[in-house]
PDB file of N, CA and C in Angstrom:
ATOM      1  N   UNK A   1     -41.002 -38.000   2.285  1.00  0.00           N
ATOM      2  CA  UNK A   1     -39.680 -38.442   2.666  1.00  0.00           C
ATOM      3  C   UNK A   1     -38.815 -38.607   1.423  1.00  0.00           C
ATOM      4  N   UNK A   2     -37.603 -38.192   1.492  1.00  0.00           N
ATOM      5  CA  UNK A   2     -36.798 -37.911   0.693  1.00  0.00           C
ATOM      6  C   UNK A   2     -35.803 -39.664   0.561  1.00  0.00           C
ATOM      7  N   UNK A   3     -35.882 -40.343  -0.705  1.00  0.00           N
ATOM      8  CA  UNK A   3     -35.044 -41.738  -0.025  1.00  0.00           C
ATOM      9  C   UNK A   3     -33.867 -41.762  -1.383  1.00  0.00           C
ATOM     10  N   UNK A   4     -33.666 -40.636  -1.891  1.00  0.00           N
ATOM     11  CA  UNK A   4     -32.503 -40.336  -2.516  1.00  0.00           C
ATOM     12  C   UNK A   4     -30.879 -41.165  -2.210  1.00  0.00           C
ATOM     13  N   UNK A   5     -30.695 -40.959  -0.848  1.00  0.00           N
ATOM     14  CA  UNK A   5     -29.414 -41.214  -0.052  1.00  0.00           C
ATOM     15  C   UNK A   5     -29.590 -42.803  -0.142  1.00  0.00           C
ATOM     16  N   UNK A   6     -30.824 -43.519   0.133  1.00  0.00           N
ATOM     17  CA  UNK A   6     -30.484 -44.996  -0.141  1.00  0.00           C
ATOM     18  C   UNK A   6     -30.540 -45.517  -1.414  1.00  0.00           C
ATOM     19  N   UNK A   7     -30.945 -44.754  -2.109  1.00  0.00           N
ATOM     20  CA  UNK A   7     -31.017 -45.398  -3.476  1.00  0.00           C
ATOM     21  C   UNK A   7     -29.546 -44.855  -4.077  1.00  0.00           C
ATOM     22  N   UNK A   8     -28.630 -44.177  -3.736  1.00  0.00           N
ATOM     23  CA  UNK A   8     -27.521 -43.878  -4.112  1.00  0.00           C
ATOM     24  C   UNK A   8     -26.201 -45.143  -3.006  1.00  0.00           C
ATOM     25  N   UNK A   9     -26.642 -45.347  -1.900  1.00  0.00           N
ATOM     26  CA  UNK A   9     -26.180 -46.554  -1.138  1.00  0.00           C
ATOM     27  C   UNK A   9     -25.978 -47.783  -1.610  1.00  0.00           C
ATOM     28  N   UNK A  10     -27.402 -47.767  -2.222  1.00  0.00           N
ATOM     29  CA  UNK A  10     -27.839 -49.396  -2.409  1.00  0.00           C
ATOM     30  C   UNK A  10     -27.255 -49.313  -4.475  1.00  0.00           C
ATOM     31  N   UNK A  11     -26.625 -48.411  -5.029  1.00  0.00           N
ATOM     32  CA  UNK A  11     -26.414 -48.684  -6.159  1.00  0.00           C
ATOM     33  C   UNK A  11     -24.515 -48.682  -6.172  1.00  0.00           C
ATOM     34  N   UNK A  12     -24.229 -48.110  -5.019  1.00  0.00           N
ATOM     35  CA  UNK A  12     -22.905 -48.133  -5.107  1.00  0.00           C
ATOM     36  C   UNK A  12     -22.492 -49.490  -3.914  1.00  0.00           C
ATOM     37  N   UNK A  13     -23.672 -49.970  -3.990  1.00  0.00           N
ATOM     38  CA  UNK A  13     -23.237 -51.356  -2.911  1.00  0.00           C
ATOM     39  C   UNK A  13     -23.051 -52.096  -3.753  1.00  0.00           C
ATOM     40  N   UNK A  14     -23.620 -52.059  -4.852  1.00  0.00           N
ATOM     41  CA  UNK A  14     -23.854 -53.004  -5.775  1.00  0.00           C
ATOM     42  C   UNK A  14     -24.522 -52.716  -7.058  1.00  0.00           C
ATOM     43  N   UNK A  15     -23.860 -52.199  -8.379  1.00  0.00           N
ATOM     44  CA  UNK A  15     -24.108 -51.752  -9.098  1.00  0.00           C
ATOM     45  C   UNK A  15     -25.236 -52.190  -9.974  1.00  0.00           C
ATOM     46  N   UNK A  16     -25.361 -53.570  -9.477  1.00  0.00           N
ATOM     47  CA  UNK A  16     -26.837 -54.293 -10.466  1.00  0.00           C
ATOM     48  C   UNK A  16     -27.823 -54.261 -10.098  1.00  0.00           C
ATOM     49  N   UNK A  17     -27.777 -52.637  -8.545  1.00  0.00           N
ATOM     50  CA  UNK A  17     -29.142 -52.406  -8.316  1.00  0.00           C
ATOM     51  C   UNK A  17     -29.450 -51.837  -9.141  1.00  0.00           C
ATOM     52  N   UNK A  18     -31.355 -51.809  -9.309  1.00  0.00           N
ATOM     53  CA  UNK A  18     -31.394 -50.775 -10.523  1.00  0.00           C
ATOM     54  C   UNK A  18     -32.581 -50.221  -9.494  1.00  0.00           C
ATOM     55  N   UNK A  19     -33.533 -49.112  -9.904  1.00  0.00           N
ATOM     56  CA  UNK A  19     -34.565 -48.226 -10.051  1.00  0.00           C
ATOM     57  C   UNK A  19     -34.727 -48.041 -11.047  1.00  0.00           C
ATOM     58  N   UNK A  20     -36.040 -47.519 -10.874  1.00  0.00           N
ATOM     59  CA  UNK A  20     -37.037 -46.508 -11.931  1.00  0.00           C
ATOM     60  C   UNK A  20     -38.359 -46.176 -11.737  1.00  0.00           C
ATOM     61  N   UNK A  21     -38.328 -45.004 -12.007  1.00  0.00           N
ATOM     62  CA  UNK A  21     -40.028 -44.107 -11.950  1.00  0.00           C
ATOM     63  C   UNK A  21     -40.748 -44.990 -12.166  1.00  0.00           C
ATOM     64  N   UNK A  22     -41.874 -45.106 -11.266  1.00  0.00           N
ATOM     65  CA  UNK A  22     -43.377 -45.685 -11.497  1.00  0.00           C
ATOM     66  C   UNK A  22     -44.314 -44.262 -11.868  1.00  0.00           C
ATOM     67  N   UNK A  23     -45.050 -45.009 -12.813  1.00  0.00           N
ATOM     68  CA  UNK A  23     -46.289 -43.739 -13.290  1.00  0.00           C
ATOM     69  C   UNK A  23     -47.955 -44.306 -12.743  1.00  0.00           C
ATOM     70  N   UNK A  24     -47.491 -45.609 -12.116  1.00  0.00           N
ATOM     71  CA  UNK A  24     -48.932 -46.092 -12.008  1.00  0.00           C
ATOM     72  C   UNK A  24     -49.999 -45.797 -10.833  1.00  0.00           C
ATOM     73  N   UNK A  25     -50.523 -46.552 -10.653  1.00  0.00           N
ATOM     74  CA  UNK A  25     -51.647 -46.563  -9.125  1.00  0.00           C
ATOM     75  C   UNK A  25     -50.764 -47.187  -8.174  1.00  0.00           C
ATOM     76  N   UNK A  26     -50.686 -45.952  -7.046  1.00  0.00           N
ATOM     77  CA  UNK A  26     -50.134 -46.255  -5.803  1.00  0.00           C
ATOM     78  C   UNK A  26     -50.985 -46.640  -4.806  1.00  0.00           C
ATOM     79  N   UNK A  27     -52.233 -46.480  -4.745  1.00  0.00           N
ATOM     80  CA  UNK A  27     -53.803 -46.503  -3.769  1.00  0.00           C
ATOM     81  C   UNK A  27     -53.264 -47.892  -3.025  1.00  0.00           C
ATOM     82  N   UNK A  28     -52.577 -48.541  -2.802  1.00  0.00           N
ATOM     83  CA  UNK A  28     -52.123 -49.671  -2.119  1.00  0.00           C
ATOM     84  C   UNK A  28     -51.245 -49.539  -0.974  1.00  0.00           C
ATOM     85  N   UNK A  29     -50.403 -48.250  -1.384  1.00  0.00           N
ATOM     86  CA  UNK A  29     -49.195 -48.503  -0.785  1.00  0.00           C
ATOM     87  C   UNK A  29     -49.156 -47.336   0.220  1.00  0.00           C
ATOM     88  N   UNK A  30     -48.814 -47.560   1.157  1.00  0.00           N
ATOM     89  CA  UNK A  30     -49.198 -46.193   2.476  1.00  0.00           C
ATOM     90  C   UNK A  30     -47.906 -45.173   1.888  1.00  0.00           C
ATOM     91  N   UNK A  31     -48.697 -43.577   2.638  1.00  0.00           N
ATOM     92  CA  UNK A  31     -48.467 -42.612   2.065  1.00  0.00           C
ATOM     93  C   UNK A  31     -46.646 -42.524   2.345  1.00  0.00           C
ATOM     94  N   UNK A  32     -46.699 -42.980   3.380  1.00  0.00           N
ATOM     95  CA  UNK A  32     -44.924 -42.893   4.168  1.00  0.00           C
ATOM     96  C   UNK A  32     -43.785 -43.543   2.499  1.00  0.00           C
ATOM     97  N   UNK A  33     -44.364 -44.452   2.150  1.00  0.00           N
ATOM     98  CA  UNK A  33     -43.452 -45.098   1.414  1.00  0.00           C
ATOM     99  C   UNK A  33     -43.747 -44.520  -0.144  1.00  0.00           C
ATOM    100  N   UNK A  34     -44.940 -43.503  -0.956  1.00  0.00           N
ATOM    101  CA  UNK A  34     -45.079 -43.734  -1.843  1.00  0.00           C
ATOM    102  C   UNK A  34     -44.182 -42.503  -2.668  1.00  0.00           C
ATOM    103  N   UNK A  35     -43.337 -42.227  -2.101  1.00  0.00           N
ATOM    104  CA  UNK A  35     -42.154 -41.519  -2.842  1.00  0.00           C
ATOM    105  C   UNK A  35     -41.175 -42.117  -3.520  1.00  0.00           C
ATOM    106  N   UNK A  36     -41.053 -43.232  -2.166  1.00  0.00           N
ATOM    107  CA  UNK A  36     -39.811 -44.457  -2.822  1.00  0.00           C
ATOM    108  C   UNK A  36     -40.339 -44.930  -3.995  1.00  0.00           C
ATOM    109  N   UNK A  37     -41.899 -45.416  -4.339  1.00  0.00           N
ATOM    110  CA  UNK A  37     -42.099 -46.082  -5.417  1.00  0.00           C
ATOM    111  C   UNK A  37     -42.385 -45.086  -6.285  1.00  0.00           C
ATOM    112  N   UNK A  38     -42.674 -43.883  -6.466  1.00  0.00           N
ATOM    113  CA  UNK A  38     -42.942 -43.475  -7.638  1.00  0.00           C
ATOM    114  C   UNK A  38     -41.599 -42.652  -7.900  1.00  0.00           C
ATOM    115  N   UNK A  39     -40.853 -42.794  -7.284  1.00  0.00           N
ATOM    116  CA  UNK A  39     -39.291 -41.611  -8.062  1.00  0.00           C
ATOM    117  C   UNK A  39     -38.808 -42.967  -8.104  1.00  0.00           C
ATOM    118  N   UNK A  40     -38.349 -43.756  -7.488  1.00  0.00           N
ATOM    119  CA  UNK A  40     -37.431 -44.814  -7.235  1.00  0.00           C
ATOM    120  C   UNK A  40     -37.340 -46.761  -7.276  1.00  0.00           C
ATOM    121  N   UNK A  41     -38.656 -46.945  -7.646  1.00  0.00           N
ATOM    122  CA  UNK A  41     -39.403 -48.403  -8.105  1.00  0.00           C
ATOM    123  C   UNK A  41     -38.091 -49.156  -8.054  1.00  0.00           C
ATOM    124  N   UNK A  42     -38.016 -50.005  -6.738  1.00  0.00           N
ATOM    125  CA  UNK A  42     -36.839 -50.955  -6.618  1.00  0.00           C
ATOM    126  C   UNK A  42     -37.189 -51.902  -7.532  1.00  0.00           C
ATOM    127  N   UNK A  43     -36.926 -51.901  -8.749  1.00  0.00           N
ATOM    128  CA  UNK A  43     -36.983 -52.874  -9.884  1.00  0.00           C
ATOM    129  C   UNK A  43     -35.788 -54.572  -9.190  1.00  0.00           C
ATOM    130  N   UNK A  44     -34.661 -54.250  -9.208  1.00  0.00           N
ATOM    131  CA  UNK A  44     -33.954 -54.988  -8.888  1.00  0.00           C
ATOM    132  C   UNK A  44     -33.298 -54.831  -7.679  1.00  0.00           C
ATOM    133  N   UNK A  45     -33.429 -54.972  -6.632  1.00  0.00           N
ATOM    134  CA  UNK A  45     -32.537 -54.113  -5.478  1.00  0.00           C
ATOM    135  C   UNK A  45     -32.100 -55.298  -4.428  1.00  0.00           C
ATOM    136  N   UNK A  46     -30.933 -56.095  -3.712  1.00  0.00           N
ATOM    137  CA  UNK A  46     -30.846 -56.337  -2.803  1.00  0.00           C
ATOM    138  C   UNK A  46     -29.666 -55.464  -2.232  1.00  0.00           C
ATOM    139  N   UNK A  47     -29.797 -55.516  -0.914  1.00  0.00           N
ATOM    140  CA  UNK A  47     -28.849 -54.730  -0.045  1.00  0.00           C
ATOM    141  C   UNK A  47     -28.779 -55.008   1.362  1.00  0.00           C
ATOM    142  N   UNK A  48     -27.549 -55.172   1.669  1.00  0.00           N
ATOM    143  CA  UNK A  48     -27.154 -55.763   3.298  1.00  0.00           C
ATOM    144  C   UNK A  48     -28.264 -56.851   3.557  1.00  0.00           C
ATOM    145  N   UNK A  49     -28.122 -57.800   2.058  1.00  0.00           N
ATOM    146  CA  UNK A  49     -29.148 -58.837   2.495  1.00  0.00           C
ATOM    147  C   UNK A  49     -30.985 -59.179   2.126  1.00  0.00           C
ATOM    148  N   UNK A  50     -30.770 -57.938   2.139  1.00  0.00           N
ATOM    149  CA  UNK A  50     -32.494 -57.296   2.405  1.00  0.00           C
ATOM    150  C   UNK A  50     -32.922 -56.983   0.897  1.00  0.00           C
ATOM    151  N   UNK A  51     -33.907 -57.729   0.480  1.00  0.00           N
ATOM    152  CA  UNK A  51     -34.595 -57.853  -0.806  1.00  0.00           C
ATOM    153  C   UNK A  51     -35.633 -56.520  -1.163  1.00  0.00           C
ATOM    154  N   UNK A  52     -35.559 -55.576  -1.912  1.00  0.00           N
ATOM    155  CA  UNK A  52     -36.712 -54.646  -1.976  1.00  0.00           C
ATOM    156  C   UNK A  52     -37.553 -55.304  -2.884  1.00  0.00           C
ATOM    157  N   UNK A  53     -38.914 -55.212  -2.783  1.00  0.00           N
ATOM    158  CA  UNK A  53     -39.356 -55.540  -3.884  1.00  0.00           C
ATOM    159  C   UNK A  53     -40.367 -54.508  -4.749  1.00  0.00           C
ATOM    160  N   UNK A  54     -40.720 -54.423  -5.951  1.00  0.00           N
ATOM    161  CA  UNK A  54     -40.740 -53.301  -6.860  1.00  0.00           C
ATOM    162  C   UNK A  54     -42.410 -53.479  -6.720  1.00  0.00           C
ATOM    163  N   UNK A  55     -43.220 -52.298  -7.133  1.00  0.00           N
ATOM    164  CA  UNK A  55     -44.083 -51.849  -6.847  1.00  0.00           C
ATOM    165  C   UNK A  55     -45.355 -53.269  -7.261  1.00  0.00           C
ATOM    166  N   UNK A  56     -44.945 -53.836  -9.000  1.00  0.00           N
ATOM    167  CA  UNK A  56     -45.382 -54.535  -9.400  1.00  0.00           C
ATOM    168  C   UNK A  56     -45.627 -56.338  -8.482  1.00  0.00           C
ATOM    169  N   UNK A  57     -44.918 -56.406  -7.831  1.00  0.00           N
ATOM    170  CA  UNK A  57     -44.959 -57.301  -6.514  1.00  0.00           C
ATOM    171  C   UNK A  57     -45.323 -57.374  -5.474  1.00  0.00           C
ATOM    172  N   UNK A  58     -45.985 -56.449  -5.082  1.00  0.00           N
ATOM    173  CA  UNK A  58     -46.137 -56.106  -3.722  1.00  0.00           C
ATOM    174  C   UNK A  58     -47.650 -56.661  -3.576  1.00  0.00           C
ATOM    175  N   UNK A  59     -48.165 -56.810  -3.921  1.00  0.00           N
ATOM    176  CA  UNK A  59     -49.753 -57.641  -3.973  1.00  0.00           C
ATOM    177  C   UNK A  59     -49.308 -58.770  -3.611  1.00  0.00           C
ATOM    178  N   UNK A  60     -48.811 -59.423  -4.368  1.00  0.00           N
ATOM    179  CA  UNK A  60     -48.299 -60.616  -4.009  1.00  0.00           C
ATOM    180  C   UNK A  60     -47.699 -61.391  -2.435  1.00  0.00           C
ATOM    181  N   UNK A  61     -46.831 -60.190  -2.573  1.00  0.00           N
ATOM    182  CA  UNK A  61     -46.126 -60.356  -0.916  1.00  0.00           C
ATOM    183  C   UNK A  61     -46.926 -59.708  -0.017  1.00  0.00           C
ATOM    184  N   UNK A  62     -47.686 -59.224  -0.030  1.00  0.00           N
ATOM    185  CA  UNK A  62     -49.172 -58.779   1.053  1.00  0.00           C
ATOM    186  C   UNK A  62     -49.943 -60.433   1.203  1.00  0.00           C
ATOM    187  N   UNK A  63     -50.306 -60.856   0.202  1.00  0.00           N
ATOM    188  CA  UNK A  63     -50.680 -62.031   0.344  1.00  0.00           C
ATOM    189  C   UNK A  63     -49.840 -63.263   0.856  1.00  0.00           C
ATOM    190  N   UNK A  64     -48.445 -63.118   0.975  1.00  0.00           N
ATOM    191  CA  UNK A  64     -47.854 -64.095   1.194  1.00  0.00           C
ATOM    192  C   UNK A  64     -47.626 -64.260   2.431  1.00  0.00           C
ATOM    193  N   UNK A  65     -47.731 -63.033   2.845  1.00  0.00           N
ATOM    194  CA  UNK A  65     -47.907 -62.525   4.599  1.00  0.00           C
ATOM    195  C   UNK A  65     -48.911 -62.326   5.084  1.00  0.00           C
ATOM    196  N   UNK A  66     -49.700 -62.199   5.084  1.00  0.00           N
ATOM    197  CA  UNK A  66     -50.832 -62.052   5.098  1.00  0.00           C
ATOM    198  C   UNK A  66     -51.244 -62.030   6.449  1.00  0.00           C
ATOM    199  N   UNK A  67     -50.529 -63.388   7.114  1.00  0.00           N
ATOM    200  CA  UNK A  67     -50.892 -64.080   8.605  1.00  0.00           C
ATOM    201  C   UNK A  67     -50.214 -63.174   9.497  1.00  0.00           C
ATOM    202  N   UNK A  68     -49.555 -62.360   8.880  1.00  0.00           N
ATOM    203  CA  UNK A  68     -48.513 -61.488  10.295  1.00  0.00           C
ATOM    204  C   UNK A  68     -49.838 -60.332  10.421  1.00  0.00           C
ATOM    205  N   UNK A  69     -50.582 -59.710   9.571  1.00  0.00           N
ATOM    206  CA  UNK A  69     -51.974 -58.807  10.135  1.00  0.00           C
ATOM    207  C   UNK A  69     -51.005 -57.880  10.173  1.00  0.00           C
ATOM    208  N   UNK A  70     -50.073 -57.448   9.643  1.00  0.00           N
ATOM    209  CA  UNK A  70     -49.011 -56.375   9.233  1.00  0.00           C
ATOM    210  C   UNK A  70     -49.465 -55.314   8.425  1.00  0.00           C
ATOM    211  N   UNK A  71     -49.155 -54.081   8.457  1.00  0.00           N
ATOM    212  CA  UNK A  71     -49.719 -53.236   8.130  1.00  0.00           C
ATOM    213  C   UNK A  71     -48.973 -53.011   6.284  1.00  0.00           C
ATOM    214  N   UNK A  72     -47.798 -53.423   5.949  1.00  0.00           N
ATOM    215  CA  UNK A  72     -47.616 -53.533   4.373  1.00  0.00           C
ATOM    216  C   UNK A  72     -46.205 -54.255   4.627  1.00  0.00           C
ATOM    217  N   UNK A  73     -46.263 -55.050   3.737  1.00  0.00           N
ATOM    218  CA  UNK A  73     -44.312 -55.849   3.391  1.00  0.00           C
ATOM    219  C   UNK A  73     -44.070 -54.941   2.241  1.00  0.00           C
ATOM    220  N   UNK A  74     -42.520 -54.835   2.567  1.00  0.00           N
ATOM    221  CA  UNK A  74     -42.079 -54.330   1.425  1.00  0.00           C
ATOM    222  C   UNK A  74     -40.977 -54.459   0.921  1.00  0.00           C
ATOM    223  N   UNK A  75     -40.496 -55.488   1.904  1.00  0.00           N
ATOM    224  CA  UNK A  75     -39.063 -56.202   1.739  1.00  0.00           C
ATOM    225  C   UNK A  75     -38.753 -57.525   2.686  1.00  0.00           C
ATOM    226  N   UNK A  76     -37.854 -58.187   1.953  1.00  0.00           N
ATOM    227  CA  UNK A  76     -37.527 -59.363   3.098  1.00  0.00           C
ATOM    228  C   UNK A  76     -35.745 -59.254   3.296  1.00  0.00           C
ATOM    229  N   UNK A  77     -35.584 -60.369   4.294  1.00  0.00           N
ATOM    230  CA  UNK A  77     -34.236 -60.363   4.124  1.00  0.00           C
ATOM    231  C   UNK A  77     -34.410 -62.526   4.906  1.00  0.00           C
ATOM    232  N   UNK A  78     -33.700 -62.621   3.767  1.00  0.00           N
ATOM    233  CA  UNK A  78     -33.581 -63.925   3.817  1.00  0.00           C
ATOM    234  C   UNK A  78     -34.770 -64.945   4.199  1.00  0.00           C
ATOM    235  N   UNK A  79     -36.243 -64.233   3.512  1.00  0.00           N
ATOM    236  CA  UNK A  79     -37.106 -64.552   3.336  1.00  0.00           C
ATOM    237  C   UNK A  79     -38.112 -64.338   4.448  1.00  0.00           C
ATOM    238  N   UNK A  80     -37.543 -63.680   5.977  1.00  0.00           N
ATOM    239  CA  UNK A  80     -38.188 -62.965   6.728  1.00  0.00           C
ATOM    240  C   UNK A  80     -38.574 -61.316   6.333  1.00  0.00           C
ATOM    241  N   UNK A  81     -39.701 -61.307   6.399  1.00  0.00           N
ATOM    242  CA  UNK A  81     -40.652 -60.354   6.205  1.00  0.00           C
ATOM    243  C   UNK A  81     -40.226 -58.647   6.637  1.00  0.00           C
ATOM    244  N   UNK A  82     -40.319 -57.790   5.567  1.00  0.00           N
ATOM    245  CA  UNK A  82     -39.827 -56.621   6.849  1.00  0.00           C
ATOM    246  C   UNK A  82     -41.107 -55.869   6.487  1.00  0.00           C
ATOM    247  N   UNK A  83     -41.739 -55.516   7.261  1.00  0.00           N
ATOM    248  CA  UNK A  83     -42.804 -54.527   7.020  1.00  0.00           C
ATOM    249  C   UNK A  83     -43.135 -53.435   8.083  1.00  0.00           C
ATOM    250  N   UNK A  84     -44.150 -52.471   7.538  1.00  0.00           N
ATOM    251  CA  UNK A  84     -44.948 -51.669   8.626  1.00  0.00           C
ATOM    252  C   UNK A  84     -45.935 -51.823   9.357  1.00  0.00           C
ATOM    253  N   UNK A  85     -46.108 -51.476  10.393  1.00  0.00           N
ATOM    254  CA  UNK A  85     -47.027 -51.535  11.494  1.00  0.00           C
ATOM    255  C   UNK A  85     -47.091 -50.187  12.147  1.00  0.00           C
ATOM    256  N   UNK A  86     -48.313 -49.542  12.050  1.00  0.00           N
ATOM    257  CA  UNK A  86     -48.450 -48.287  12.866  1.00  0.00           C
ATOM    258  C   UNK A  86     -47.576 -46.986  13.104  1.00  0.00           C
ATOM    259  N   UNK A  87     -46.636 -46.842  11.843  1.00  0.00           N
ATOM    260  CA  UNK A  87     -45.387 -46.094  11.335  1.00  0.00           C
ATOM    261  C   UNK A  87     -44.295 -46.629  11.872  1.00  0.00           C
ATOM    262  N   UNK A  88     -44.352 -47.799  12.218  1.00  0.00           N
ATOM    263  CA  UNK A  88     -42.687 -48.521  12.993  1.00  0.00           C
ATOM    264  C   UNK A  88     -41.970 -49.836  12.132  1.00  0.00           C
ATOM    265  N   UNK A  89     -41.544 -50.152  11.998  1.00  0.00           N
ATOM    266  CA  UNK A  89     -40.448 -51.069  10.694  1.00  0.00           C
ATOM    267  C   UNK A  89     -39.751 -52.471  11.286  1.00  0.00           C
ATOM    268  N   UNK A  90     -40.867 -53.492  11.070  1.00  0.00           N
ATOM    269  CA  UNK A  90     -40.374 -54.651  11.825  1.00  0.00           C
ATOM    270  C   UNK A  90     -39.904 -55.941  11.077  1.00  0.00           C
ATOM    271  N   UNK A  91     -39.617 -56.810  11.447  1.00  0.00           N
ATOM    272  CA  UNK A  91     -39.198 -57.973  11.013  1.00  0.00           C
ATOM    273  C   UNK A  91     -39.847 -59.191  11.471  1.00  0.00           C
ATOM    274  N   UNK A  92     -40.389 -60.484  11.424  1.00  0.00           N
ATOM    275  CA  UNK A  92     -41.036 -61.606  12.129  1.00  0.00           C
ATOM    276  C   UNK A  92     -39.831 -62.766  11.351  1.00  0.00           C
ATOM    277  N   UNK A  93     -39.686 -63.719  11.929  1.00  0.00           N
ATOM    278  CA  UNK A  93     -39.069 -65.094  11.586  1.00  0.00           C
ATOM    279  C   UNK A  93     -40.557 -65.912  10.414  1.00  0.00           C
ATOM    280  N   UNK A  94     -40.172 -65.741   9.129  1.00  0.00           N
ATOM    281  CA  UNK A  94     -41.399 -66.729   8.150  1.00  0.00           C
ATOM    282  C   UNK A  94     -41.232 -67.898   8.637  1.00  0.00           C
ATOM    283  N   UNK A  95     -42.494 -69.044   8.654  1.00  0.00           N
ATOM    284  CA  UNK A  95     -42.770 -69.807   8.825  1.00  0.00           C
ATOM    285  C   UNK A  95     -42.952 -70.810   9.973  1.00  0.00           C
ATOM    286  N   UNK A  96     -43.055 -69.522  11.072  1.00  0.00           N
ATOM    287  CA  UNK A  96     -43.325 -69.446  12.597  1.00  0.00           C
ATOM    288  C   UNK A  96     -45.174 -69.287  12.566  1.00  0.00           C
ATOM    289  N   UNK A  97     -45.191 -70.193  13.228  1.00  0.00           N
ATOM    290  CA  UNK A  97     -47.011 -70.262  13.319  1.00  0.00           C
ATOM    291  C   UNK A  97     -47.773 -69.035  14.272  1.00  0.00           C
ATOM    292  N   UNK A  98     -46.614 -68.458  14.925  1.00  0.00           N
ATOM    293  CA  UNK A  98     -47.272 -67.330  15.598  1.00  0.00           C
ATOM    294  C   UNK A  98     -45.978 -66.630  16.109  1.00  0.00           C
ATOM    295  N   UNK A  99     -45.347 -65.553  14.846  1.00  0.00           N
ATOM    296  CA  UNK A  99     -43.609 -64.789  15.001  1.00  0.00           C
ATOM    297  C   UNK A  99     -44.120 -64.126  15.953  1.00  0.00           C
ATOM    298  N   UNK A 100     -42.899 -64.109  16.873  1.00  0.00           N
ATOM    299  CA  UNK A 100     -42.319 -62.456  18.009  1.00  0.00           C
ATOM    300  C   UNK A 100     -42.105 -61.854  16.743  1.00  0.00           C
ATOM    301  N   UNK A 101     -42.711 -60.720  16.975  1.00  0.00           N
ATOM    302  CA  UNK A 101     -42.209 -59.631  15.701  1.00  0.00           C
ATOM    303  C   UNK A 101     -40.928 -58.633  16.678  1.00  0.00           C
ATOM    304  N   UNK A 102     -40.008 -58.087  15.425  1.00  0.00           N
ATOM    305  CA  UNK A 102     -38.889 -57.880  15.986  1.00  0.00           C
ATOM    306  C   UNK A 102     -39.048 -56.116  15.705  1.00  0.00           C
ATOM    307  N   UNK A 103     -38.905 -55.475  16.508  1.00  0.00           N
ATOM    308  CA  UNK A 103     -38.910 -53.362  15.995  1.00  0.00           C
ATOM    309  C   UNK A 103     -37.439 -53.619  15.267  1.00  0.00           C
ATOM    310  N   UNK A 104     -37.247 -53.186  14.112  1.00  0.00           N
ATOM    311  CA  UNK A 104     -36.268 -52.235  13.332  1.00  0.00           C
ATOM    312  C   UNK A 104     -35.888 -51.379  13.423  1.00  0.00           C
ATOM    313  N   UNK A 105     -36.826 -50.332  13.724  1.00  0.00           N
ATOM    314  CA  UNK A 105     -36.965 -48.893  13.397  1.00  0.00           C
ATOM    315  C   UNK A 105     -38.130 -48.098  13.787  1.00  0.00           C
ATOM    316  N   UNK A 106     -38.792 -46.737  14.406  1.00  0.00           N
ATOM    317  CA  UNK A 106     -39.323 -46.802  15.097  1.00  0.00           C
ATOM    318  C   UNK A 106     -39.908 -45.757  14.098  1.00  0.00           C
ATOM    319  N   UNK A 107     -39.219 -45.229  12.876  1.00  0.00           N
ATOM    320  CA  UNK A 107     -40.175 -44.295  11.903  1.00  0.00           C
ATOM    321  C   UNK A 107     -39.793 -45.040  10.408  1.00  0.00           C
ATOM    322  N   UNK A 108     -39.997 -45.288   9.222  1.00  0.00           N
ATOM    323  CA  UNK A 108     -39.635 -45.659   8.133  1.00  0.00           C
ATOM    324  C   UNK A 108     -38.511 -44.898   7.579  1.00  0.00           C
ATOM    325  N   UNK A 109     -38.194 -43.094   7.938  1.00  0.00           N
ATOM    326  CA  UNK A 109     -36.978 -42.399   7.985  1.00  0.00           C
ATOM    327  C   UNK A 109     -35.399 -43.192   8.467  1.00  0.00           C
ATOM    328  N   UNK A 110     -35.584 -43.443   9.770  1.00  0.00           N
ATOM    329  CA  UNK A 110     -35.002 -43.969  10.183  1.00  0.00           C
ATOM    330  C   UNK A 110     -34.452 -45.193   9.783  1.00  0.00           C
ATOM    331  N   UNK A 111     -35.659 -46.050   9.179  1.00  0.00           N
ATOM    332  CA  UNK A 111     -35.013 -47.483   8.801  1.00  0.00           C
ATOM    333  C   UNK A 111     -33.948 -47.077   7.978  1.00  0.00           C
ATOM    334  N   UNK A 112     -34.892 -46.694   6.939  1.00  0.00           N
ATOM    335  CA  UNK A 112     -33.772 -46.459   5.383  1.00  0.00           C
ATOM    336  C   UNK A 112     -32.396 -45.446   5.524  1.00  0.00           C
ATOM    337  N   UNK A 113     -31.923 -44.905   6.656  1.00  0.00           N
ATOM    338  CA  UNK A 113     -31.133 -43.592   6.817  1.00  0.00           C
ATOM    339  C   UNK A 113     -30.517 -45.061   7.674  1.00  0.00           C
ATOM    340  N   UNK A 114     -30.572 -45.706   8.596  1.00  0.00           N
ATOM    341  CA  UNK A 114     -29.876 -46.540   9.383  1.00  0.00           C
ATOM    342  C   UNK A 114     -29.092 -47.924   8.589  1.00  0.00           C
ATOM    343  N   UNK A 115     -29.800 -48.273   6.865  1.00  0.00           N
ATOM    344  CA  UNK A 115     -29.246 -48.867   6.601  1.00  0.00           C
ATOM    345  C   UNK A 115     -28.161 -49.215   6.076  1.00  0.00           C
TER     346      UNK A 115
END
């Protein structure tokens, strides 16, 4: 997947987004998303709210979620969770003892082209 068009979105939304090439181990990160991190490593990125976070973080926020049994986080927006599940792009309310998870998006294409 090509995510060129949002990373040109999200820098003219706000110029203190940044990117940059990752050269490292992706073995974490499902195959759908690992274009975004190795051409495009949301180093600094918020947009319409929504926090990306850069490759080097993402361990972290797997663990911080942990309880949603979500298939990868890879962003929040106002500290609710956005992640994958079974190629579909959802959202849960943090600090709900058991979230309604919310559909986003029904391919990861879609999310990032809809935002």
């Amino acid at each position: 997947m090509e995510f060129s068009k949002f990373v040109e979105k999200a820098i003219l939304y706000d110029k203190r987004n940044t990117f940059s090439k990752y050269n490292g181990d992706l073995d974490g990160i499902p195959d759908v998303l690992k274009n975004l991190y190795r051409e495009s490593n949301p180093i600094d990125v918020e947009f319409n709210n929504i926090r990306f976070f850069p490759v080097e973080e993402l361990s972290d926020l797997q663990e911080e979620y942990s309880y949603l049994n979500a298939q990868f986080v890879f962003a929040t927006c106002n500290g609710d969770p956005i992640f994958l599940h079974d190629g579909c792009v959802y959202t849960a309310p943090h600090g709900v003892k058991e979230p309604k998870w919310e559909l986003l998006s029904k391919t990861v294409e879609a999310y990032f082209t809809e935002l």
